[in-house]
N, C-alpha and C. Protein backbone atom coordinates (compact mmCIF):
# COMPACT_ATOMS: atom_id res chain seq x y z
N UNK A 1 -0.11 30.47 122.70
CA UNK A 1 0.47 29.76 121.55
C UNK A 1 1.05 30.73 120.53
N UNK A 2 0.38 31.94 120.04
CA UNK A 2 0.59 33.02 119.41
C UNK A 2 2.14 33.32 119.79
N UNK A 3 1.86 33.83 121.19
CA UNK A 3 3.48 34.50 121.84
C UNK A 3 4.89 32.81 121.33
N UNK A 4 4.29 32.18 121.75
CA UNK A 4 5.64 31.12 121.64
C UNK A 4 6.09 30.75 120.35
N UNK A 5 5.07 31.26 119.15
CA UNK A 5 5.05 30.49 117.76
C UNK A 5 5.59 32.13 117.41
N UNK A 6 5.69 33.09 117.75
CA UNK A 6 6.70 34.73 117.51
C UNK A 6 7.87 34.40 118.12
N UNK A 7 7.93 33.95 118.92
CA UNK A 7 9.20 34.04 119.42
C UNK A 7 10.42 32.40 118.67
N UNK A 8 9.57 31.32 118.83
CA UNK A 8 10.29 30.25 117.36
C UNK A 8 10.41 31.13 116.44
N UNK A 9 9.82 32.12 115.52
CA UNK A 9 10.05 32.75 114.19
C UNK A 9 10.88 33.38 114.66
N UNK A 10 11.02 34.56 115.59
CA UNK A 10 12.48 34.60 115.98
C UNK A 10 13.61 34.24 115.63
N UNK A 11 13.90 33.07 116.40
CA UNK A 11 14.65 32.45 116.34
C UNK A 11 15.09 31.58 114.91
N UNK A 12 13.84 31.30 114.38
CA UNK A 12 14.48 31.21 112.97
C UNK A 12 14.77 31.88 112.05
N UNK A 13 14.37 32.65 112.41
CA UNK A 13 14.73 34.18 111.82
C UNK A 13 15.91 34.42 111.69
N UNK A 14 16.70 34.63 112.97
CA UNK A 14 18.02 34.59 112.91
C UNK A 14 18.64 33.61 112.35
N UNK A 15 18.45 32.67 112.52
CA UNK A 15 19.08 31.42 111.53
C UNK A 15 18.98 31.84 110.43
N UNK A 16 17.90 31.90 109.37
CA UNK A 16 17.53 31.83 108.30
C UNK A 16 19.04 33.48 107.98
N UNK A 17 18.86 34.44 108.34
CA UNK A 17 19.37 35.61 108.00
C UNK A 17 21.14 34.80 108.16
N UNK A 18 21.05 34.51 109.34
CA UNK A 18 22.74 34.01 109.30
C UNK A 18 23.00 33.02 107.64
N UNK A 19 21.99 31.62 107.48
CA UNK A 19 22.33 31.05 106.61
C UNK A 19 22.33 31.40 105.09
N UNK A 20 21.43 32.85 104.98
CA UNK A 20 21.42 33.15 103.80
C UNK A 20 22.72 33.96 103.46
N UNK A 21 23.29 34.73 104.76
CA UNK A 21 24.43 35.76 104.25
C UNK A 21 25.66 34.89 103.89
N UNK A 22 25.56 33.58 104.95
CA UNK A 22 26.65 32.61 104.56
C UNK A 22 26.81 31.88 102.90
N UNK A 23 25.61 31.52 102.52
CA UNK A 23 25.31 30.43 101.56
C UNK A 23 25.58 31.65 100.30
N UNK A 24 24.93 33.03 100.84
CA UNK A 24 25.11 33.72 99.67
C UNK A 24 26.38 34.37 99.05
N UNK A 25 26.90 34.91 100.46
CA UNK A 25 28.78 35.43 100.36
C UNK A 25 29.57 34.62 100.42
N UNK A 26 29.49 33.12 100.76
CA UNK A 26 30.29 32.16 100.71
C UNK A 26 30.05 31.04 100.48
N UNK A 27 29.61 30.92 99.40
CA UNK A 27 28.98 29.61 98.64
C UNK A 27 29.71 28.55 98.44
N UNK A 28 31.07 28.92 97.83
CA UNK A 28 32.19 27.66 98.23
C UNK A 28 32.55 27.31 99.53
N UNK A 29 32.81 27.94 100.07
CA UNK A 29 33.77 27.75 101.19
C UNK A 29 32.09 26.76 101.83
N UNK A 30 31.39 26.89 102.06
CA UNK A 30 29.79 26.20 102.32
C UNK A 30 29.97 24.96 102.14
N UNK A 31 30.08 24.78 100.67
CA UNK A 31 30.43 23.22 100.30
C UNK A 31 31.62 22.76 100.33
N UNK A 32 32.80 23.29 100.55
CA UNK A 32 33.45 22.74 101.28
C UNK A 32 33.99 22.11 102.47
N UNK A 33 32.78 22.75 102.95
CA UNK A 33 32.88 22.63 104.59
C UNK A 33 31.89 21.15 104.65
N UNK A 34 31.03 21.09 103.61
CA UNK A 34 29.50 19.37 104.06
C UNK A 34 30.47 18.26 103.29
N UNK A 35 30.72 19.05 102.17
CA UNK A 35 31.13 17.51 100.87
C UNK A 35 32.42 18.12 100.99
N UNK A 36 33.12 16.94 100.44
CA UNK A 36 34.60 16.35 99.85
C UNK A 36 34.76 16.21 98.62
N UNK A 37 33.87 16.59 97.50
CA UNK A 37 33.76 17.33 95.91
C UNK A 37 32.74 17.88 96.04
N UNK A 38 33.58 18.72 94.94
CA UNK A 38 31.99 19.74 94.41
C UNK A 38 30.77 18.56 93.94
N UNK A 39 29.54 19.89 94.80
CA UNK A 39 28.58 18.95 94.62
C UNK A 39 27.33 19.47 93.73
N UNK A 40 27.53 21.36 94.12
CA UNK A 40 25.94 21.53 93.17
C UNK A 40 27.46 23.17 93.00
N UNK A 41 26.59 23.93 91.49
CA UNK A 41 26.92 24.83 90.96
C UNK A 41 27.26 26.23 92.29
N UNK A 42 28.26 27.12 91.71
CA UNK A 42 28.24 27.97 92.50
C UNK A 42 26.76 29.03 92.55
N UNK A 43 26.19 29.07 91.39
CA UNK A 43 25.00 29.58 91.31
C UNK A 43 23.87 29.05 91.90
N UNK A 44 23.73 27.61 92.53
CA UNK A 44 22.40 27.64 93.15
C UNK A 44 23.05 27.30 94.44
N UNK A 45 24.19 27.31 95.12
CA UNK A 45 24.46 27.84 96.40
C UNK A 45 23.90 29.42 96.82
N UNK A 46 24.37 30.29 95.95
CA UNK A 46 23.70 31.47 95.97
C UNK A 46 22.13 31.36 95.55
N UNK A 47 21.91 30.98 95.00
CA UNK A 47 20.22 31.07 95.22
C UNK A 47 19.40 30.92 96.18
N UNK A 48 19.77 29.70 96.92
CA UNK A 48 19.61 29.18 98.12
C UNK A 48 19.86 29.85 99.23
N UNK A 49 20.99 30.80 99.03
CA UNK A 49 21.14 31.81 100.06
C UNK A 49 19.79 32.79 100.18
N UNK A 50 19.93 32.92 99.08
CA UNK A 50 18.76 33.98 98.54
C UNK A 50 17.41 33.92 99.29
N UNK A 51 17.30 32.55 98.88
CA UNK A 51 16.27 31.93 99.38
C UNK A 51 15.45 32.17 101.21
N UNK A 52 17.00 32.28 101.95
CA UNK A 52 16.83 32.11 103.17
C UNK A 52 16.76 33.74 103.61
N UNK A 53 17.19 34.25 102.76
CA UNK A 53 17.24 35.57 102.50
C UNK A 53 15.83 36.25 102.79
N UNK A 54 15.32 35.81 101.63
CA UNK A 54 13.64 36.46 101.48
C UNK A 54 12.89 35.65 102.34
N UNK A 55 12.97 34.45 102.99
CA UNK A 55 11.87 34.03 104.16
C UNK A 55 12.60 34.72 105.52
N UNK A 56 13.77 35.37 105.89
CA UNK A 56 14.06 36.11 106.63
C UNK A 56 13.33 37.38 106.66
N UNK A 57 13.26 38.38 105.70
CA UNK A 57 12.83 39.42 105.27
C UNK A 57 11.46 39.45 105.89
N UNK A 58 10.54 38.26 105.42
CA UNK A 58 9.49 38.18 105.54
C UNK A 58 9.11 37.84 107.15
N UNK A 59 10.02 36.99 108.26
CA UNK A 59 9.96 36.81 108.97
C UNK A 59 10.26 38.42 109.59
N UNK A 60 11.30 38.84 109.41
CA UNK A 60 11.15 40.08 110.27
C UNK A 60 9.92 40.94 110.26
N UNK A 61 9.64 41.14 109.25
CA UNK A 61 7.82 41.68 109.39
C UNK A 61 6.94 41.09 110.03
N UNK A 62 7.08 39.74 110.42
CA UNK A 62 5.72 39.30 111.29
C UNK A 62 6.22 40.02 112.86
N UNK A 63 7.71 39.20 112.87
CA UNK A 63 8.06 39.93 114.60
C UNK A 63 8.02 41.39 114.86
N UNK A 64 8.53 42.19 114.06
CA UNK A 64 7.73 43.39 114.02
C UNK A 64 5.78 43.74 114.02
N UNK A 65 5.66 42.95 113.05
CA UNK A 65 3.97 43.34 113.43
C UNK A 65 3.73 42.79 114.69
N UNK A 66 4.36 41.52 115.24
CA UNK A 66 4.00 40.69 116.30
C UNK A 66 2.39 40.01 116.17
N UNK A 67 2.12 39.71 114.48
CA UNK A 67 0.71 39.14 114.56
C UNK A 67 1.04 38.11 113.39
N UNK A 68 0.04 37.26 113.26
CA UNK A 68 0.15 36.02 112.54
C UNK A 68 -0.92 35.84 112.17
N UNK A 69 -1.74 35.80 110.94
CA UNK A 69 -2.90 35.11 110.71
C UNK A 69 -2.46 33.66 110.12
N UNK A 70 -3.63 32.89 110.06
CA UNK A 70 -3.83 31.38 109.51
C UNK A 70 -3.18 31.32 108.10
N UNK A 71 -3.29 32.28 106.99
CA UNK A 71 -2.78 32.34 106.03
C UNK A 71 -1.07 32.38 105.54
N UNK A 72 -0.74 33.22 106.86
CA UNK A 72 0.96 33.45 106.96
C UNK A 72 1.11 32.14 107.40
N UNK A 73 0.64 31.64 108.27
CA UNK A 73 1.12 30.36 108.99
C UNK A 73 1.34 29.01 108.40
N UNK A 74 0.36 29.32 106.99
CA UNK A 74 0.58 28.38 106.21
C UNK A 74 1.68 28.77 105.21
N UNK A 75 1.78 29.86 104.53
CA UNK A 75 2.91 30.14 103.73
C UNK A 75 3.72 29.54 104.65
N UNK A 76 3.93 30.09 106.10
CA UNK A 76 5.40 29.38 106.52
C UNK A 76 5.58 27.70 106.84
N UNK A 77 4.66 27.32 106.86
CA UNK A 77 4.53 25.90 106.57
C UNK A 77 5.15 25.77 105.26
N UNK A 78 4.55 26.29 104.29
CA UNK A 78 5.26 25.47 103.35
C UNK A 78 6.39 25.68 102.57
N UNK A 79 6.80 27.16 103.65
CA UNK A 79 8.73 27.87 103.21
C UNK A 79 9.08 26.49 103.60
N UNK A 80 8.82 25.86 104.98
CA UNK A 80 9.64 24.95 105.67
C UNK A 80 9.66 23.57 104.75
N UNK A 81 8.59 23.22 104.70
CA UNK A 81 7.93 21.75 103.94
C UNK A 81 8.53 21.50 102.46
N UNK A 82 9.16 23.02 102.01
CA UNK A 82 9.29 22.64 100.18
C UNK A 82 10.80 22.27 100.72
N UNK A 83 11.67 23.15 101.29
CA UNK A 83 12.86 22.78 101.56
C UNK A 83 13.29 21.31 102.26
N UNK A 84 12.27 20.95 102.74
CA UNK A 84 12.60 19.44 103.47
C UNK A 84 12.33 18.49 102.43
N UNK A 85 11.54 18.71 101.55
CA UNK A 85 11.32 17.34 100.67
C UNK A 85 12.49 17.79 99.60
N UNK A 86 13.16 19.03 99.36
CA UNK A 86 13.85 18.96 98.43
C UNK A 86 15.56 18.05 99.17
N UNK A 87 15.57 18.46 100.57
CA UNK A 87 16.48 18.41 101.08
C UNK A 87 16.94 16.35 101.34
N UNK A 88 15.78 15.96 102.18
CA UNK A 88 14.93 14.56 102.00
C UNK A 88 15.79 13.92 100.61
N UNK A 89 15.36 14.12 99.68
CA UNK A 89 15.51 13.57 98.18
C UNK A 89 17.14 14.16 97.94
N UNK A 90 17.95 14.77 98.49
CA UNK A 90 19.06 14.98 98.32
C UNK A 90 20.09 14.04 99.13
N UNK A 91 19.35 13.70 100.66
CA UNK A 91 20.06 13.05 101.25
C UNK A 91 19.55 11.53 100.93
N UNK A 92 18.77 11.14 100.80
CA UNK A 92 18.41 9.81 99.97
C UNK A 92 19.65 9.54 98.62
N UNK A 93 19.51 10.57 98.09
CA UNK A 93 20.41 10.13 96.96
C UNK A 93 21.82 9.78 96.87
N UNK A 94 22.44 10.29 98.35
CA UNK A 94 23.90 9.45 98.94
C UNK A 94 24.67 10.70 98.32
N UNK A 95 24.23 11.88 98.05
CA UNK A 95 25.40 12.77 98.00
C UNK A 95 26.85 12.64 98.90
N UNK A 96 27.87 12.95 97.93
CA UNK A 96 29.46 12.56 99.16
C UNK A 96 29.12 13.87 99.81
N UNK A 97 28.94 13.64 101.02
CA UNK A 97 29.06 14.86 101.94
C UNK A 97 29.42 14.20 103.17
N UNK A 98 30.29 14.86 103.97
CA UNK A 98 30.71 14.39 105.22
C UNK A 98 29.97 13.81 106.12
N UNK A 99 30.27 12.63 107.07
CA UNK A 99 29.21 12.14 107.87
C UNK A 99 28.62 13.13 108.77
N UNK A 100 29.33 13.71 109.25
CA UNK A 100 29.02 14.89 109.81
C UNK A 100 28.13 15.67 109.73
N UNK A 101 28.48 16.37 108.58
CA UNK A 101 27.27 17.03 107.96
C UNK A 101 26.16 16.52 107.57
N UNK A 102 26.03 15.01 107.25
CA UNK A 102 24.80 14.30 106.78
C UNK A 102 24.20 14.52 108.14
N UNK A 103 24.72 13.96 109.33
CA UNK A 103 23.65 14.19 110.49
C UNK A 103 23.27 15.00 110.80
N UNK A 104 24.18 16.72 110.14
CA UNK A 104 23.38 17.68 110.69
C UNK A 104 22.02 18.34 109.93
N UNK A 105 22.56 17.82 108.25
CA UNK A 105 21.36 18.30 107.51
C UNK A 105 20.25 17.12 107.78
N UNK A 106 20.61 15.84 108.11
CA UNK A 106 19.09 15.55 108.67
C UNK A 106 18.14 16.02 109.60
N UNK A 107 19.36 16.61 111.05
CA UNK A 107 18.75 17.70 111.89
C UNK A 107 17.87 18.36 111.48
N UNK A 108 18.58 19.07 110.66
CA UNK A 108 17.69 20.51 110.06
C UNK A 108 16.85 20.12 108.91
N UNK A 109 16.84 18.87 109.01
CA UNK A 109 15.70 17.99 108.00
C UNK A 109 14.23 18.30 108.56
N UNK A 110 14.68 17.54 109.97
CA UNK A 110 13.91 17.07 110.63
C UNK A 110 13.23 18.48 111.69
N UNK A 111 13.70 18.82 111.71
CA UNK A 111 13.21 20.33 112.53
C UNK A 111 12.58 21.22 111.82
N UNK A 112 13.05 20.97 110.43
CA UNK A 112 12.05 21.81 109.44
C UNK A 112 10.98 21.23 109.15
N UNK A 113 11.29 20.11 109.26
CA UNK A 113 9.52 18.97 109.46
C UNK A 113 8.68 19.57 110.55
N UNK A 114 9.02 19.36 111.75
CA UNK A 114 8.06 19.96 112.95
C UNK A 114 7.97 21.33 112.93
N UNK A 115 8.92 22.36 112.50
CA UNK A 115 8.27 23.69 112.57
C UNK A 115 7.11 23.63 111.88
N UNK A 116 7.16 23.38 110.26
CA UNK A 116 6.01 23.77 109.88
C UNK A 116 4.66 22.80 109.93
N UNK A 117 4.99 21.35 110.75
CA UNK A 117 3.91 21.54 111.66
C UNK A 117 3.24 21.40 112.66
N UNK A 118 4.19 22.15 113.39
CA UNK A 118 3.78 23.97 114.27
C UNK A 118 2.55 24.52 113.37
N UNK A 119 3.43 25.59 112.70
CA UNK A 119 2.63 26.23 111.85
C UNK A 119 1.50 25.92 111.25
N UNK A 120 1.37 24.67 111.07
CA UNK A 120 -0.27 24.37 109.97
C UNK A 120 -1.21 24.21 111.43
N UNK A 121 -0.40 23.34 112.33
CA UNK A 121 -1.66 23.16 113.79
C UNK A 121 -2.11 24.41 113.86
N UNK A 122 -1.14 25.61 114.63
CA UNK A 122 -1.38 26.66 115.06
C UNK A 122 -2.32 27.08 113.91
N UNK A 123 -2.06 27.34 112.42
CA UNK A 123 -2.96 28.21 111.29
C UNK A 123 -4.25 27.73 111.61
N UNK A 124 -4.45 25.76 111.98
CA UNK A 124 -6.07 25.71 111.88
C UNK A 124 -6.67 25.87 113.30
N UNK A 125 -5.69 25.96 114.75
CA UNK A 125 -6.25 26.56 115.21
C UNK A 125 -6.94 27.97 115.74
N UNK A 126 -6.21 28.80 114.85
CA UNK A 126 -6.66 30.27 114.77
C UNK A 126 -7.91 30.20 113.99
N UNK A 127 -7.87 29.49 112.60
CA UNK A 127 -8.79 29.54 111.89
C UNK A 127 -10.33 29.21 112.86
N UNK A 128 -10.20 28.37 113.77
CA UNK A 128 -11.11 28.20 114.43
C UNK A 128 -12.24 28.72 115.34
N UNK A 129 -11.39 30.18 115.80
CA UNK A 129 -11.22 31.04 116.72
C UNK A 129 -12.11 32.30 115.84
């Protein structure tokens, strides 16, 4: 379970690093690409980059250590969990954003739902151990 829950961080890893360099160096061109008006400030596009930025950072240190305790597992639970309820309450609110893009940020709604929990199962079953 260990090996398969390193190798998902992986992989989001790379995501996370791709979406932060995007959101952060190209914050307009971002929202121009979901919505059809501006929708949030150029400054918390970049934050948000930021954001994906430093849970990247942090992800590359676990795949490098290649270890995980119960405690990390929950931080990354709840990198995933704060961004979905913020995300959740954004798409509830009928932002104009392309249909398109609404289905994909529910995707990545919804996938950020089950990673982190992944992560809380896996944390209490280590804790167990």
């Amino acid at each position: 379970m260990k090996r398969f829950t390193l190798q998902l961080i992986k992989a989001d890893m790379f995501l996370n690093w791709l979406l932060g360099f995007v959101f952060s160096l190209f914050p307009l061109r971002v929202e121009k690409l979901i919505t059809f008006e501006p929708l949030l400030p150029r400054f918390i596009w970049v934050a948000i980059g930021i954001v994906f930025l430093g849970f990247a950072v942090w992800q590359t240190g676990v795949v490098k250590r290649r270890d995980l305790s119960p405690n990390e597992l929950v931080f990354a639970a709840l990198m995933s969990w704060v961004p979905v309820m913020l995300l959740t309450l954004g798409l509830l609110m009928d932002f104009p954003l392309f249909s398109w893009s609404r289905v994909a940020l529910w995707v990545g709604d919804v996938y950020m739902l089950i990673l982190g929990g992944w992560y809380l199962y896996l944390a209490k079953t280590l804790s167990k151990n």
